[in-house]
C-alpha atoms as a PDB file:
ATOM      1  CA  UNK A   1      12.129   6.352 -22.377  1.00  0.00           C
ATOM      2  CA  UNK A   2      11.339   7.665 -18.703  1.00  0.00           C
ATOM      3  CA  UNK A   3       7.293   7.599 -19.872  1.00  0.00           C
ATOM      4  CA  UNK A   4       7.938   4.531 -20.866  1.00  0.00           C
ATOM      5  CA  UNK A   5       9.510   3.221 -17.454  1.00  0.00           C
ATOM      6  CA  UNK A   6       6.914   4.712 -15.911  1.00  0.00           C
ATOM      7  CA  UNK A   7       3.798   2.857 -17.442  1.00  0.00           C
ATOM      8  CA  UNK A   8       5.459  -0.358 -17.286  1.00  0.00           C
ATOM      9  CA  UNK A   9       6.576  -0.153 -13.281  1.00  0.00           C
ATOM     10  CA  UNK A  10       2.944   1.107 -12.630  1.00  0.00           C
ATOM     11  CA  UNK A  11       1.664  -1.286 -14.629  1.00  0.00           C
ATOM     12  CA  UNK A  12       3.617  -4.274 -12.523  1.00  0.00           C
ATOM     13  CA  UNK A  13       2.908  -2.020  -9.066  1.00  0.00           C
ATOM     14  CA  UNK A  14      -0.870  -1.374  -9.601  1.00  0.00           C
ATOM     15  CA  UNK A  15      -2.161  -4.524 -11.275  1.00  0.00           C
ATOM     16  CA  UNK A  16       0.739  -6.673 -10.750  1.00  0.00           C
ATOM     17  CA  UNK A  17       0.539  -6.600  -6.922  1.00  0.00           C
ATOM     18  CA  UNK A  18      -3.078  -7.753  -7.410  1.00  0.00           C
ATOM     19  CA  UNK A  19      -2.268 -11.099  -9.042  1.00  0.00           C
ATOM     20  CA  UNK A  20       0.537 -11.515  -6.945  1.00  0.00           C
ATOM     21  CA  UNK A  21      -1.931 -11.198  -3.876  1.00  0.00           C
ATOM     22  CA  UNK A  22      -4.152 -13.347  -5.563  1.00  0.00           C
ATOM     23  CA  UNK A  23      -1.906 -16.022  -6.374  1.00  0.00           C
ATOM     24  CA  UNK A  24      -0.547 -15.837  -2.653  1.00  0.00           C
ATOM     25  CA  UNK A  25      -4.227 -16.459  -1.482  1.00  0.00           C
ATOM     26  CA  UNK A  26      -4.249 -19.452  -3.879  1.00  0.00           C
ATOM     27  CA  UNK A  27      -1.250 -20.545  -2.225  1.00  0.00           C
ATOM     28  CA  UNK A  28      -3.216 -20.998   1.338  1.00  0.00           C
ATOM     29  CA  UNK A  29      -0.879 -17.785   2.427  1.00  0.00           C
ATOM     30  CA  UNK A  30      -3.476 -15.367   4.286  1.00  0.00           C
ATOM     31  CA  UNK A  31      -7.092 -16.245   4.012  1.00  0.00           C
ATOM     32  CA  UNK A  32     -10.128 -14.633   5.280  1.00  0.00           C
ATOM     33  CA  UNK A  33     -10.421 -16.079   8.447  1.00  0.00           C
ATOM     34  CA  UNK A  34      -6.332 -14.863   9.802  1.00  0.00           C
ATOM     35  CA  UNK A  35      -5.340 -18.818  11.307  1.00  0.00           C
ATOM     36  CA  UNK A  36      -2.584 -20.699  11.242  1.00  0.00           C
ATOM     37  CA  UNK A  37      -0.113 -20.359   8.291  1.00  0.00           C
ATOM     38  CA  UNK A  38      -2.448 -18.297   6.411  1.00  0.00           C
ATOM     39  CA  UNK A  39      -1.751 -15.457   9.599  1.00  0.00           C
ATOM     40  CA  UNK A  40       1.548 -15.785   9.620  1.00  0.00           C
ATOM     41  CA  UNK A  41       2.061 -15.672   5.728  1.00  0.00           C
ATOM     42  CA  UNK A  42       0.255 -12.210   6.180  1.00  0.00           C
ATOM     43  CA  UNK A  43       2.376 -11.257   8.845  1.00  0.00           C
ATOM     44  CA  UNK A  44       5.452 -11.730   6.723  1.00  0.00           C
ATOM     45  CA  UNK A  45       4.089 -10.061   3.679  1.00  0.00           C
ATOM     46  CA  UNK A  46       3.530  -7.088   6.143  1.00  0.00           C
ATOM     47  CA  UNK A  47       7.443  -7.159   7.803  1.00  0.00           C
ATOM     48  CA  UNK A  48       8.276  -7.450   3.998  1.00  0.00           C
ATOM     49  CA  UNK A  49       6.645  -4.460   2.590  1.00  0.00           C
ATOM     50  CA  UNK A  50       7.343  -2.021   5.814  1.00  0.00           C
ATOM     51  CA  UNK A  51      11.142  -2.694   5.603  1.00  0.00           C
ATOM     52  CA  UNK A  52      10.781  -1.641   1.982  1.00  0.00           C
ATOM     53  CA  UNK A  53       8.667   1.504   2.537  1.00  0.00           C
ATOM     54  CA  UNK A  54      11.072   2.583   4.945  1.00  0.00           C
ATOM     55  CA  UNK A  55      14.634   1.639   2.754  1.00  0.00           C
ATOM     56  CA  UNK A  56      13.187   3.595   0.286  1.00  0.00           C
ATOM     57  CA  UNK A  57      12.101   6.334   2.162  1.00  0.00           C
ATOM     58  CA  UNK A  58      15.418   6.861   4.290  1.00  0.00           C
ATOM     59  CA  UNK A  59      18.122   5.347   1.903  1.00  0.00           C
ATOM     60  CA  UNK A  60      16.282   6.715  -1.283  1.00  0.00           C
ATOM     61  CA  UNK A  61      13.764   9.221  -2.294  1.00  0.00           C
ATOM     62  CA  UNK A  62      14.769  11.869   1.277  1.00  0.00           C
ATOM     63  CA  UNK A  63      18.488  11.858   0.219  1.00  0.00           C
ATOM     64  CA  UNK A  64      17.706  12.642  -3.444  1.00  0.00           C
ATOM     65  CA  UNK A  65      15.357  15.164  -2.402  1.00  0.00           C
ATOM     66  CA  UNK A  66      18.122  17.022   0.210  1.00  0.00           C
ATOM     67  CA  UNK A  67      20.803  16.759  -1.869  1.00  0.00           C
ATOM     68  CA  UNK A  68      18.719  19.369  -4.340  1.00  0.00           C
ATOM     69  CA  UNK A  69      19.062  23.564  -4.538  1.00  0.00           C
ATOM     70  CA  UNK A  70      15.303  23.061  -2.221  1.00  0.00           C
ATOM     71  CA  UNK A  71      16.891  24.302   1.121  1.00  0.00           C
ATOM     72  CA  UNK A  72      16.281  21.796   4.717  1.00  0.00           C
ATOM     73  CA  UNK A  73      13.996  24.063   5.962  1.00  0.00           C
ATOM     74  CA  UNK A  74      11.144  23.851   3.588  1.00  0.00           C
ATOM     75  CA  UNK A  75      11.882  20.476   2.907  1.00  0.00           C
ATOM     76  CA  UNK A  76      11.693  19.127   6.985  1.00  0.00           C
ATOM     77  CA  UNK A  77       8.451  21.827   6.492  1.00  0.00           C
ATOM     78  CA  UNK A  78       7.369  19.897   3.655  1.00  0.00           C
ATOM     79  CA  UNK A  79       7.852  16.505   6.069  1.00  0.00           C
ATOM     80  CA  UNK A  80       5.993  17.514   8.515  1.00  0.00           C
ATOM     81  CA  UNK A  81       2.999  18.925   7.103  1.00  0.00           C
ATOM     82  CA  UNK A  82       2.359  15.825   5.015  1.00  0.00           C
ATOM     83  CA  UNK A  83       2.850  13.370   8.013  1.00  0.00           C
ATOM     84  CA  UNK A  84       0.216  15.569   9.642  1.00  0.00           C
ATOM     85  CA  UNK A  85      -2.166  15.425   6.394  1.00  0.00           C
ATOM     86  CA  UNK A  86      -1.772  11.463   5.801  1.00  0.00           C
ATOM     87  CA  UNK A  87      -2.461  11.123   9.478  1.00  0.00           C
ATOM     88  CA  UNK A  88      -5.907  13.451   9.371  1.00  0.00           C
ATOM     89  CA  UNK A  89      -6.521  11.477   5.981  1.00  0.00           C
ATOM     90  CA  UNK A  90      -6.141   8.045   8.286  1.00  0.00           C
ATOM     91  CA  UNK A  91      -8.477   9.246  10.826  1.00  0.00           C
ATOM     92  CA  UNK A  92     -11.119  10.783   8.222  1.00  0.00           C
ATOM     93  CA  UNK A  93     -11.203   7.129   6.470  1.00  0.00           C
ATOM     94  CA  UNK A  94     -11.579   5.609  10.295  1.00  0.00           C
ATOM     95  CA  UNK A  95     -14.431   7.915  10.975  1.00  0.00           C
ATOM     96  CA  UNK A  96     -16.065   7.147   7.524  1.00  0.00           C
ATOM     97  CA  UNK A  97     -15.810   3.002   7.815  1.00  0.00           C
ATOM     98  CA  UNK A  98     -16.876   3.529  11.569  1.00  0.00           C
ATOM     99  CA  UNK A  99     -19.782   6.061  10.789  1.00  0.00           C
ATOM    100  CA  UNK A 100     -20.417   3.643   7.956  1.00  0.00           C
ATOM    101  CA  UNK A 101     -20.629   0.402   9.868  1.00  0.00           C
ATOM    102  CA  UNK A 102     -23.178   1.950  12.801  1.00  0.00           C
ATOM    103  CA  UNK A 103     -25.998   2.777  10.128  1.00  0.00           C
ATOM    104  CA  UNK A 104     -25.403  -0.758   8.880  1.00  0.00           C
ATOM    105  CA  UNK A 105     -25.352  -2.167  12.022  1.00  0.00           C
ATOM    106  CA  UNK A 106     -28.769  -0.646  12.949  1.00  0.00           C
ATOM    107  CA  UNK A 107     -30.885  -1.273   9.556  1.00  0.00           C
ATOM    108  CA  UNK A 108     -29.850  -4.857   9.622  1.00  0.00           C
ATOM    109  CA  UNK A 109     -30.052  -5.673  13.316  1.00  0.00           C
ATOM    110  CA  UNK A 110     -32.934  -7.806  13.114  1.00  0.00           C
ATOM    111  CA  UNK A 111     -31.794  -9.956   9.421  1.00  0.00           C
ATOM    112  CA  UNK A 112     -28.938 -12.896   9.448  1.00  0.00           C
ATOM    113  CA  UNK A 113     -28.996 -13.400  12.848  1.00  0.00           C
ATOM    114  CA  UNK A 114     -27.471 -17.146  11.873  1.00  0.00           C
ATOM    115  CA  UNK A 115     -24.594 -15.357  10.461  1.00  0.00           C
ATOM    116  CA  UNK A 116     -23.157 -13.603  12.954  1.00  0.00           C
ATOM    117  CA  UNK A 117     -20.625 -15.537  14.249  1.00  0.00           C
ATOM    118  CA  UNK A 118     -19.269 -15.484  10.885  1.00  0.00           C
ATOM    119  CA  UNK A 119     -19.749 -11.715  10.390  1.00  0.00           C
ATOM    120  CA  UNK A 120     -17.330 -11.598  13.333  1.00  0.00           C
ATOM    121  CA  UNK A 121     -14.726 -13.865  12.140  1.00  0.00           C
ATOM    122  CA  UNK A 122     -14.607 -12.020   8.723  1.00  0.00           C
ATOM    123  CA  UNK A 123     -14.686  -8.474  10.348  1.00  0.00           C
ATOM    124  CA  UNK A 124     -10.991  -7.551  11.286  1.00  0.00           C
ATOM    125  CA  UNK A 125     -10.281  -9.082   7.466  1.00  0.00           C
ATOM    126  CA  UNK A 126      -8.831  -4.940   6.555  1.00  0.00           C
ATOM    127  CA  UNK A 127      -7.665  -2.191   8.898  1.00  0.00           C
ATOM    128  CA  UNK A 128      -9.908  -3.969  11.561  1.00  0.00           C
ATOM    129  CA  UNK A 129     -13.272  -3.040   9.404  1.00  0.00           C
ATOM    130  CA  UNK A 130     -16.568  -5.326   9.145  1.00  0.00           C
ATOM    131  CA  UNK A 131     -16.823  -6.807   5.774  1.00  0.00           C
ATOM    132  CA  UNK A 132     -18.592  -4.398   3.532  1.00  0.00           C
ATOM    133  CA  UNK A 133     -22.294  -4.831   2.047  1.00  0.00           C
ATOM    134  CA  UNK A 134     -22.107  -4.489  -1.858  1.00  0.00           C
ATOM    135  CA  UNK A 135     -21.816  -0.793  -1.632  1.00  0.00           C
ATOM    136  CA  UNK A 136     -19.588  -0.751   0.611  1.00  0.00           C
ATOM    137  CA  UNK A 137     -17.650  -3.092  -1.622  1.00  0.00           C
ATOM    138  CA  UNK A 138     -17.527  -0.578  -4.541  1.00  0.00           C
ATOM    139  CA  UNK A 139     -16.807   1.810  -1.690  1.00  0.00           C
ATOM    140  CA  UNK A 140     -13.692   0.081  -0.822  1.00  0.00           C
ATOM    141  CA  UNK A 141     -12.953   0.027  -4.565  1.00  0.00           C
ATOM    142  CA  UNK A 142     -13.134   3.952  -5.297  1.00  0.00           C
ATOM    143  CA  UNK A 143     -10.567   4.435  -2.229  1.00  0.00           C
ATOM    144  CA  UNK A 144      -8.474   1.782  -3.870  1.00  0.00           C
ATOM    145  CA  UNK A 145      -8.423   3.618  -6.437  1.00  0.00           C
ATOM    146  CA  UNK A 146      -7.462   6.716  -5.581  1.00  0.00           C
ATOM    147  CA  UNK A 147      -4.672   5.362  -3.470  1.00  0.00           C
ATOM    148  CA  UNK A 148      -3.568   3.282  -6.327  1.00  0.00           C
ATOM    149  CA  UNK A 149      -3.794   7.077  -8.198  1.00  0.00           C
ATOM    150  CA  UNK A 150      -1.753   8.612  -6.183  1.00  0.00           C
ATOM    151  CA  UNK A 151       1.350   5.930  -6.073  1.00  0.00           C
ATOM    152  CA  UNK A 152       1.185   6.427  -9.786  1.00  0.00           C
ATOM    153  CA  UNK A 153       2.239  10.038  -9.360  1.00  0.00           C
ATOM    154  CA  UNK A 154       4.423   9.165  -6.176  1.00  0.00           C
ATOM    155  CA  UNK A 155       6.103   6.457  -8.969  1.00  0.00           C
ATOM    156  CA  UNK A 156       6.689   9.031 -11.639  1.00  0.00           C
ATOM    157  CA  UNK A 157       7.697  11.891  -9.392  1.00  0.00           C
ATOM    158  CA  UNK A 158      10.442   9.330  -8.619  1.00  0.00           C
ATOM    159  CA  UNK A 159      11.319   8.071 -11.888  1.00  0.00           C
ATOM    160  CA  UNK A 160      11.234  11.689 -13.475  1.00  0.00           C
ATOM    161  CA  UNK A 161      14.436  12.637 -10.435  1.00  0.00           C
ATOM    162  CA  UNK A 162      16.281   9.496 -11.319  1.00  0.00           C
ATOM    163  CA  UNK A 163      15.384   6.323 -13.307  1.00  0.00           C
ATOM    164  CA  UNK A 164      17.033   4.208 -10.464  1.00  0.00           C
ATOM    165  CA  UNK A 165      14.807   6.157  -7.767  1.00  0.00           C
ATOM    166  CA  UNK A 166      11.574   5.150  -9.765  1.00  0.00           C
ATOM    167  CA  UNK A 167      12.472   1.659  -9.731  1.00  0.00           C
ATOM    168  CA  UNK A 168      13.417   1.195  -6.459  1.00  0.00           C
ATOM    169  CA  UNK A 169       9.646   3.041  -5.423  1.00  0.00           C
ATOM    170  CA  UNK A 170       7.589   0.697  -7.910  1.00  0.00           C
ATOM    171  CA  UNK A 171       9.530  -2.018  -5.739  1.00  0.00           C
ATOM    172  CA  UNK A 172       8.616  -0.271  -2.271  1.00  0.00           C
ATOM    173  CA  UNK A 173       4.484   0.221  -3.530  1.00  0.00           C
ATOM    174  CA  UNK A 174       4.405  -3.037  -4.977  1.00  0.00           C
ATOM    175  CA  UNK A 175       5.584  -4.733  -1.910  1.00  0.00           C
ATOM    176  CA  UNK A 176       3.218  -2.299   0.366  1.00  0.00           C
ATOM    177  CA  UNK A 177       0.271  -2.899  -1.884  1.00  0.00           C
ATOM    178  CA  UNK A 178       0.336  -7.239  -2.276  1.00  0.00           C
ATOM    179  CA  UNK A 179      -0.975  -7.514   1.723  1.00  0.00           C
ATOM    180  CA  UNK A 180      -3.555  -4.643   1.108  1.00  0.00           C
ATOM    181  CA  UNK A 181      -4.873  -6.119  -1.938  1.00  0.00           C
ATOM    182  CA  UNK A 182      -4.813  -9.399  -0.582  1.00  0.00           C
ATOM    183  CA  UNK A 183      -7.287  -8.072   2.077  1.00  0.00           C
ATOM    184  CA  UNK A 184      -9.297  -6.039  -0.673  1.00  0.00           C
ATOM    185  CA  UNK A 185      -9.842  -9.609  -2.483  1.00  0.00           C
ATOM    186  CA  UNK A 186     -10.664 -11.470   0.931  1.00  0.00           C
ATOM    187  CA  UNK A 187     -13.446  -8.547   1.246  1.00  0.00           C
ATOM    188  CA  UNK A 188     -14.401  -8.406  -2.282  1.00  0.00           C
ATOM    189  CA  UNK A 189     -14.812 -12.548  -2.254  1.00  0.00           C
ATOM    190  CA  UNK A 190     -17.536 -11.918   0.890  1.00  0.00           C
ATOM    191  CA  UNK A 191     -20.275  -9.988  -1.641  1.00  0.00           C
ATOM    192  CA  UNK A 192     -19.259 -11.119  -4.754  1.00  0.00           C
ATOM    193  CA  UNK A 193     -18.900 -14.758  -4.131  1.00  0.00           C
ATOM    194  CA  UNK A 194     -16.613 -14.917  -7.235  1.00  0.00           C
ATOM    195  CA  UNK A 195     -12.753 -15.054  -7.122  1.00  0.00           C
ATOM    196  CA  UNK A 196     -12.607 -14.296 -10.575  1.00  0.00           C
ATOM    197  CA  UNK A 197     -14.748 -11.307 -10.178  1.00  0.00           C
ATOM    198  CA  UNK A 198     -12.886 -10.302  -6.889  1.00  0.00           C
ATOM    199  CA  UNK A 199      -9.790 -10.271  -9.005  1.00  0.00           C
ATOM    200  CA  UNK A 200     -11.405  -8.071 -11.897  1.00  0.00           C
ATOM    201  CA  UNK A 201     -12.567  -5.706  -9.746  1.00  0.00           C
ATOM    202  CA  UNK A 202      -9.396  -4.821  -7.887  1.00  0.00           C
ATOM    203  CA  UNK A 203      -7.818  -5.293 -10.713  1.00  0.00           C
ATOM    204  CA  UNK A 204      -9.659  -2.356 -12.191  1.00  0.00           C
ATOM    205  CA  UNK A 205      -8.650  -0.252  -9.289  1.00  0.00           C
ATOM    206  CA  UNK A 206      -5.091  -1.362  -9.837  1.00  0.00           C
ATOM    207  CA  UNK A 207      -5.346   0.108 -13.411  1.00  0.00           C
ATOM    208  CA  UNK A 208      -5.676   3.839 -11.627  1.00  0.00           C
ATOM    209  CA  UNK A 209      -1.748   3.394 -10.832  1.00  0.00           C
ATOM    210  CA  UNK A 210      -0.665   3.884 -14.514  1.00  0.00           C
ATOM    211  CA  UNK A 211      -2.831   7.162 -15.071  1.00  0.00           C
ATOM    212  CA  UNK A 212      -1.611   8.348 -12.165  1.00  0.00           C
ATOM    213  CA  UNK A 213       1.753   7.788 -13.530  1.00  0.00           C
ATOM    214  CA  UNK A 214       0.884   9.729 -16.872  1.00  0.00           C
ATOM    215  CA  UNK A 215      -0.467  12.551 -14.474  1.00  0.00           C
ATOM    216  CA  UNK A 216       2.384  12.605 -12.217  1.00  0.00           C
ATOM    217  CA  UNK A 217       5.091  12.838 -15.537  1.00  0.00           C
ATOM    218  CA  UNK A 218       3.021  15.479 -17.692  1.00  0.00           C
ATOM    219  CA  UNK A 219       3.256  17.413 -13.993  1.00  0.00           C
ATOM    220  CA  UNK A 220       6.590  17.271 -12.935  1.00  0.00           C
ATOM    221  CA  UNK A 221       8.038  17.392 -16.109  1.00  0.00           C
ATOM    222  CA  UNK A 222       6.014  21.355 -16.604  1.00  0.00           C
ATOM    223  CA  UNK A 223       7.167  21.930 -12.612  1.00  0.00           C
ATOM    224  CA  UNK A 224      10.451  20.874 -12.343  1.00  0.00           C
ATOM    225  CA  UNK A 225      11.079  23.065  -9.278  1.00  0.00           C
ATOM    226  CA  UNK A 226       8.525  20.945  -7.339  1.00  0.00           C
ATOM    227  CA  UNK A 227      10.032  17.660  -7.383  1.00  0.00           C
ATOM    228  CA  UNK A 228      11.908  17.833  -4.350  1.00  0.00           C
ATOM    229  CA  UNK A 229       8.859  18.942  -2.326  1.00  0.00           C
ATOM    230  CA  UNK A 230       7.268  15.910  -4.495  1.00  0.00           C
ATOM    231  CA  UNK A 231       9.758  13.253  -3.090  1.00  0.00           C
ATOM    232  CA  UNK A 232       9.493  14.169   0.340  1.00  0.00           C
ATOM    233  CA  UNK A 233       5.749  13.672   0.316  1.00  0.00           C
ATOM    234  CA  UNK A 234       6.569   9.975  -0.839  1.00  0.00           C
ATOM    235  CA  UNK A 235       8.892   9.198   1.221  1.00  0.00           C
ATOM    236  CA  UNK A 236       6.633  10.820   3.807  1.00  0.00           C
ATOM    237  CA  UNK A 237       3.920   8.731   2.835  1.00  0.00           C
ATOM    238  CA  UNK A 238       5.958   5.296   2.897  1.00  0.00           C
ATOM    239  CA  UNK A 239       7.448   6.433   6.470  1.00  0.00           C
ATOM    240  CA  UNK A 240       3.682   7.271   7.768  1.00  0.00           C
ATOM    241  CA  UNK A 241       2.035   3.834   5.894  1.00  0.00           C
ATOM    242  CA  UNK A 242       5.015   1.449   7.335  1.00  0.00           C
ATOM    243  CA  UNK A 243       4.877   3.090  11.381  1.00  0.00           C
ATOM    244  CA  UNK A 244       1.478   4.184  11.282  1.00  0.00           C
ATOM    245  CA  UNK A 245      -0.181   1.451   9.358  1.00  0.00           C
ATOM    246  CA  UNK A 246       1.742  -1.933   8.748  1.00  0.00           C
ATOM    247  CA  UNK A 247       4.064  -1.939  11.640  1.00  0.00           C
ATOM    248  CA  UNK A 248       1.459  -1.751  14.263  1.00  0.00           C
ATOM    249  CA  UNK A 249      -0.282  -4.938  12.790  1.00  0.00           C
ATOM    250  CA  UNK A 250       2.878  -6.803  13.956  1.00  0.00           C
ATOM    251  CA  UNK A 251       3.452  -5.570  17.232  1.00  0.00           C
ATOM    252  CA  UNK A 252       2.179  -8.322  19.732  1.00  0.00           C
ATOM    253  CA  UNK A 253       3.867 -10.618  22.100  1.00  0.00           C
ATOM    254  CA  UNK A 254       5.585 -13.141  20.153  1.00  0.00           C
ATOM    255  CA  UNK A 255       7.709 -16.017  21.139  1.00  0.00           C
ATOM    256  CA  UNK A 256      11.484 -15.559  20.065  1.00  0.00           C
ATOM    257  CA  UNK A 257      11.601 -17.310  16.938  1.00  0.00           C
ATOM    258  CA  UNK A 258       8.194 -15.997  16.133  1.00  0.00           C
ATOM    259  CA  UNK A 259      10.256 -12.558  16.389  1.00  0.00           C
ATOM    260  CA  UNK A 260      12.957 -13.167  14.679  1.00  0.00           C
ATOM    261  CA  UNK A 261      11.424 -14.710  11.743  1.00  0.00           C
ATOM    262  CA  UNK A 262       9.441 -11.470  12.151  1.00  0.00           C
ATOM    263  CA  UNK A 263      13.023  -9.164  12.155  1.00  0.00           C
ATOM    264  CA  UNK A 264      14.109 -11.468   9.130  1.00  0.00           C
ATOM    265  CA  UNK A 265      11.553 -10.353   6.884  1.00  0.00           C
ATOM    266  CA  UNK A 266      11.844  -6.601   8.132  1.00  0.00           C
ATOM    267  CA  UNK A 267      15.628  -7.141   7.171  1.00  0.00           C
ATOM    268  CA  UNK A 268      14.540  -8.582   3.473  1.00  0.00           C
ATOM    269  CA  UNK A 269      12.310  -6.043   2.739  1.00  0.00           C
ATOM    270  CA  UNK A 270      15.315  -3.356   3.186  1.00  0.00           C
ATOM    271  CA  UNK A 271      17.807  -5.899   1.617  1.00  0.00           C
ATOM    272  CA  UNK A 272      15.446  -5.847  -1.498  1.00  0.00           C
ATOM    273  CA  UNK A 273      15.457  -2.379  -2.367  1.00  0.00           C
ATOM    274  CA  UNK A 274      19.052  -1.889  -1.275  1.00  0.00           C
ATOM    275  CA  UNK A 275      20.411  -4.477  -4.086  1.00  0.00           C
ATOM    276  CA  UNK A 276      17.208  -3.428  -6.581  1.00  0.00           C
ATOM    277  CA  UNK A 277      18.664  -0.209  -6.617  1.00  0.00           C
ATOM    278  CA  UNK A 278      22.190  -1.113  -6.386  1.00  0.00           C
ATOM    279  CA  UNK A 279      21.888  -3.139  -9.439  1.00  0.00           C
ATOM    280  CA  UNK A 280      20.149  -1.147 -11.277  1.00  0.00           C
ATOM    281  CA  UNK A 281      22.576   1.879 -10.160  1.00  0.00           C
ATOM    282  CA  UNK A 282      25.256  -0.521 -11.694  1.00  0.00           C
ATOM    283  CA  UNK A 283      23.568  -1.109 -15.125  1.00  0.00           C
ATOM    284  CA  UNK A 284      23.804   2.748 -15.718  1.00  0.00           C
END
C-alpha cells in the first residue's frame, strides 16, 4: 500500500505539476515575456507554493521528525548542515549558469545582433538566467531532473513516517514545482519552438520523481533509524527553497492591494496543506 501511495503522489508531483504549468501557460497565466496578468499570475503561483513549503515544513515533516527517539541536538545539527549544503548547492548552480552564459556571450557576440532586444526580454524568464542555447536546454533538463529525483525520495521518506505526512509533501512539491516548470517550458519553447515538445521534454524530467520515490522507499524502509535525519533535510529543503528562492521573487514595493492579494495567496498555500492533511488525518 505505502509503495503504492508513493508512485501515484510522485506520479501527480513530478509529471502532474508539468501539465498543470502547462495548462496555466495556456490559460495566458505567466508567459515568457513577465507583463501584465501573465506577471502577476506567476507571482501568485509563487505566494502559493512558498506558504505550502513552509506549512509543511513547520506544521509537518519537523514535528514528526522531533517527536522521534533522534535526540534535538543532532536533529537542529542535521538542520543546519543541510541549510548550509542547499545554500553552497544554490551558489554552485549560480556560478555554473553565470560561467555558462560568459562563454556564450563571447562566441556569439558578433551573430543575431537583430535579436537582442528580445534576448533581453526573454533572459530573467528562470532564476534571472539568459535563455539557454540547445545545450543548455538539455542542460536545464538533467538539473530538472535530478531535482525532480530527489523530491521523489524527499516524498517517500515522508510517506514511509506517516501516510498523511507523504501526502501533505506531494501537495507542498507539487505546488513548489508548477511555477518552476512553468519557467522550464517558457525556456524550453525558446529552442525548441514546439509546445508540444517543450511539454515532452519536461515531462521526461518529471518522470525522475517516481524513481526517486522507489529509491527513497527501498532506502528507508532497510534504514529505518535514518528517517528522522531524512525529514529534517526536507523540511530543510522546503524552508531554504521558499526564503531563499521563491520568497525573494516577491519582495518589491507593491501597492496595498497588490500586497495583500500577495499575503492572501501566502495564507492559501498554508490553508491548503493544513486541511489536506487534516482531512486526510480524519479519513484514518
Amino acid at each position: 500500500m505505502t509503495v503504492i501511495s508513493i508512485l501515484l503522489a510522485t506520479l501527480a508531483a513530478g509529471i502532474g505539476s508539468v501539465w498543470l504549468a502547462a495548462a496555466l501557460m495556456g490559460l495566458g497565466m505567466p508567459g515568457p515575456s513577465g507583463a501584465g496578468a501573465g506577471r502577476a499570475g506567476a507571482e501568485h503561483l509563487l505566494s502559493l507554493a512558498a506558504g505550502a513549503l513552509l506549512a509543511t515544513a513547520f506544521m509537518h515533516l519537523l514535528p514528526e521528525a522531533f517527536e522521534s527517539a533522534a535526540g534535538p541536538k543532532p536533529l537542529f545539527a542535521t538542520l543546519l548542515v543541510s541549510v548550509v549544503f542547499f545554500f553552497l548547492l544554490d551558489k554552485a548552480e549560480l556560478w555554473h549558469h553565470g560561467h555558462e552564459h560568459h562563454h556564450g556571450e563571447h562566441a556569439h557576440h558578433h551573430a543575431h545582433e537583430e535579436q537582442a532586444h528580445e534576448h533581453h526580454e526573454h533572459e530573467h524568464v528562470r532564476h534571472g538566467h539568459a535563455a539557454p542555447s540547445r545545450a543548455g536546454a538539455w542542460a536545464v533538463l538533467a538539473g530538472d531532473s535530478v531535482h525532480c529525483f530527489g523530491d521523489g525520495v524527499l516524498i517517500a521518506s515522508a510517506f514511509v513516517a506517516d501516510l498523511r505526512l507523504g501526502l501533505v509533501a506531494a501537495v507542498a512539491v507539487l505546488a513548489h514545482e508548477v511555477p518552476h516548470h512553468i519557467g522550464d517550458l517558457a525556456v524550453l519553447r525558446q529552442t525548441s519552438g514546439s509546445r508540444r515538445a517543450a511539454v515532452a521534454k519536461v515531462s521526461l524530467a518529471g518522470a525522475v520523481t517516481p524513481l526517486g520515490g522507489l529509491v527513497g522507499w527501498w532506502l528507508v524502509e532497510r534504514l529505518q533509524s535514518l528517517l528522522p535525519f531524512l525529514l529534517v533535510v526536507a523540511a530543510s529543503s522546503f524552508v531554504y527553497v521558499a526564503l531563499a528562492d521563491l520568497i525573494p521573487q516577491l519582495q518589491k514595493r507593491l501597492g496595498g492591494r497588490d500586497t495583500f492579494v500577495q499575503v492572501l495567496w501566502l495564507g492559501l498555500g498554508i490553508l491548503l496543506v493544513a486541511v489536506v492533511g487534516q482531512l486526510f488525518h480524519g479519513a484514518h
